[in-house]
Protein backbone atom coordinates (compact mmCIF):
# COMPACT_ATOMS: atom_id res chain seq x y z
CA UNK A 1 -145.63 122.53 19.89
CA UNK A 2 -142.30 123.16 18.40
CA UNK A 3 -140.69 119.77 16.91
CA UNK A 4 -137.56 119.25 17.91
CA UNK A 5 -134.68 118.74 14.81
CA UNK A 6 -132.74 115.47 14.47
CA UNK A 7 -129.04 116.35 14.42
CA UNK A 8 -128.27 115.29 10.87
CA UNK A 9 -124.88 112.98 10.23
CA UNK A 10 -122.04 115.00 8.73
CA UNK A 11 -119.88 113.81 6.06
CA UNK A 12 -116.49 114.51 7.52
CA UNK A 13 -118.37 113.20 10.94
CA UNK A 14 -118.10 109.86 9.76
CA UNK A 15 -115.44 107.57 11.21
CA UNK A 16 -112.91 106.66 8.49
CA UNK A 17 -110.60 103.87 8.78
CA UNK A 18 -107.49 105.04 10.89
CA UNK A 19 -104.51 104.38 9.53
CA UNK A 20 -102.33 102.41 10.62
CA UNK A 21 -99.09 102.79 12.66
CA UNK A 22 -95.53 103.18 10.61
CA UNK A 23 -93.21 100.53 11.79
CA UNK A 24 -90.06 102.22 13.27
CA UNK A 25 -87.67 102.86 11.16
CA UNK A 26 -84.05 101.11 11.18
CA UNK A 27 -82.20 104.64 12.45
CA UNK A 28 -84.68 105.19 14.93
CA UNK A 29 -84.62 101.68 16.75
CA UNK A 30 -80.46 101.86 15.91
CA UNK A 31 -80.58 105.15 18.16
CA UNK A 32 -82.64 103.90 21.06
CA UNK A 33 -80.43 100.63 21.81
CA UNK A 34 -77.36 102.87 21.66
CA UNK A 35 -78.68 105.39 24.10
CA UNK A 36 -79.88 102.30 26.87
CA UNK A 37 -76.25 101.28 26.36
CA UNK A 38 -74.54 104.26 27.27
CA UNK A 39 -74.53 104.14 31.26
CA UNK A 40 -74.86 107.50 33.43
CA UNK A 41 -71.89 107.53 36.44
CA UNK A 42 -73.39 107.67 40.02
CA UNK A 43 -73.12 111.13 41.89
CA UNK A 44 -71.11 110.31 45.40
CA UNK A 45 -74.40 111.37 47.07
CA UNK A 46 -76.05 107.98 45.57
CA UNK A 47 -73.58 105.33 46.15
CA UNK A 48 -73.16 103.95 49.36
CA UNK A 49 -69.23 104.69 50.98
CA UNK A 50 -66.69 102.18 50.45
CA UNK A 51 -66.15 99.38 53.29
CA UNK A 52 -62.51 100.41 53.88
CA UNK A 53 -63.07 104.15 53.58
CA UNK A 54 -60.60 106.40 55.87
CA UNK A 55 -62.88 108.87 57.35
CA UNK A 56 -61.20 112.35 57.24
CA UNK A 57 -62.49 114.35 60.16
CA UNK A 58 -62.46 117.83 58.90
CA UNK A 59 -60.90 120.98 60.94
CA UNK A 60 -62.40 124.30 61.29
CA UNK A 61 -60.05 125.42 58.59
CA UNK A 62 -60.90 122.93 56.47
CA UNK A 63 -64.48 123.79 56.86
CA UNK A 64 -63.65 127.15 56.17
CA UNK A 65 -61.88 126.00 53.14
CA UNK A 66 -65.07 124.35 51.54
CA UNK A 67 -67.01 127.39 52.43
CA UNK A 68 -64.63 129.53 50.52
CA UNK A 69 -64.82 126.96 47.08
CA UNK A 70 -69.23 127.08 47.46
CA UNK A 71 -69.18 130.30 47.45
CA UNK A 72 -66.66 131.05 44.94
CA UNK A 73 -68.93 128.59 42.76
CA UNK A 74 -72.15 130.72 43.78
CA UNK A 75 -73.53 128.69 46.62
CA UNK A 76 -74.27 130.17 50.40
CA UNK A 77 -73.15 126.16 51.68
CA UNK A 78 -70.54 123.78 51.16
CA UNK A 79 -72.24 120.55 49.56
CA UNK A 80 -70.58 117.38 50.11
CA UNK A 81 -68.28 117.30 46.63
CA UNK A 82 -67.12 120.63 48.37
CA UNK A 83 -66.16 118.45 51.43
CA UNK A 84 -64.78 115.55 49.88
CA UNK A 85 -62.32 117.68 47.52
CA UNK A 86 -61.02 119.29 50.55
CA UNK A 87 -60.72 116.14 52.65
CA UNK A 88 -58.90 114.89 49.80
CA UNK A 89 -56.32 117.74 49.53
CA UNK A 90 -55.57 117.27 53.55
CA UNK A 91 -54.58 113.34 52.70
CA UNK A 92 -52.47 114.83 49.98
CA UNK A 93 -53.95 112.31 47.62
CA UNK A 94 -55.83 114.42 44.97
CA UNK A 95 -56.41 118.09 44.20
CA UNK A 96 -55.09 119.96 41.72
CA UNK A 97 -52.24 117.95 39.40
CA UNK A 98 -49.71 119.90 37.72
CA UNK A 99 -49.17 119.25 34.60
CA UNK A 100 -46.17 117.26 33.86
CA UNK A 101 -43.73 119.00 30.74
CA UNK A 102 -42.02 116.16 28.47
CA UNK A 103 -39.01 117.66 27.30
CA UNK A 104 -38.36 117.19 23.23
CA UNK A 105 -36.39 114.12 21.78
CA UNK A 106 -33.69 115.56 19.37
């Protein structure tokens, strides 16, 4: 009968003391209470509509007009930003702003 072999301990096998854990440093902590400061705006798509929102019903040309911006910016459908810029040109409260020109002070 064959005897069977007793798997000898290895030196580097044996389980050394683990060191322990660095304390954060001063920058690093610094850095994270910054970042949980700094607040991210909400998209239109997650905050709920304003009570006393006017609700712009949008014509077939203005439908066509948000068409023509989503696929100008490489999309086959409007998306609701798309929508909302061109209700907001029809109330003539937003679009594009030209730049105003100061003249010079002699």
């Amino acid at each position: 009968m064959a005897q069977k072999k007793k798997a000898s301990k290895r030196k580097g096998a044996q389980k050394r003391g683990t060191p322990k854990k660095k304390a954060a440093s001063k920058r690093k902590v610094a850095k994270k209470k910054s970042g949980s400061a700094k607040k991210r705006k909400a998209t239109p798509w997650e905050k709920p509509a304003p009570a006393k929102a006017k609700h712009t019903q949008l014509t077939e040309a203005d439908k066509s007009q948000a068409k023509k911006r989503a696929r100008r910016a490489g999309r086959p459908y409007p998306n609701l930003v798309d929508n909302m810029t061109v209700a907001k040109q029809k109330r003539g409260s937003g679009g594009k702003k030209k730049a105003s020109r100061r003249r010079k002070s002699k």
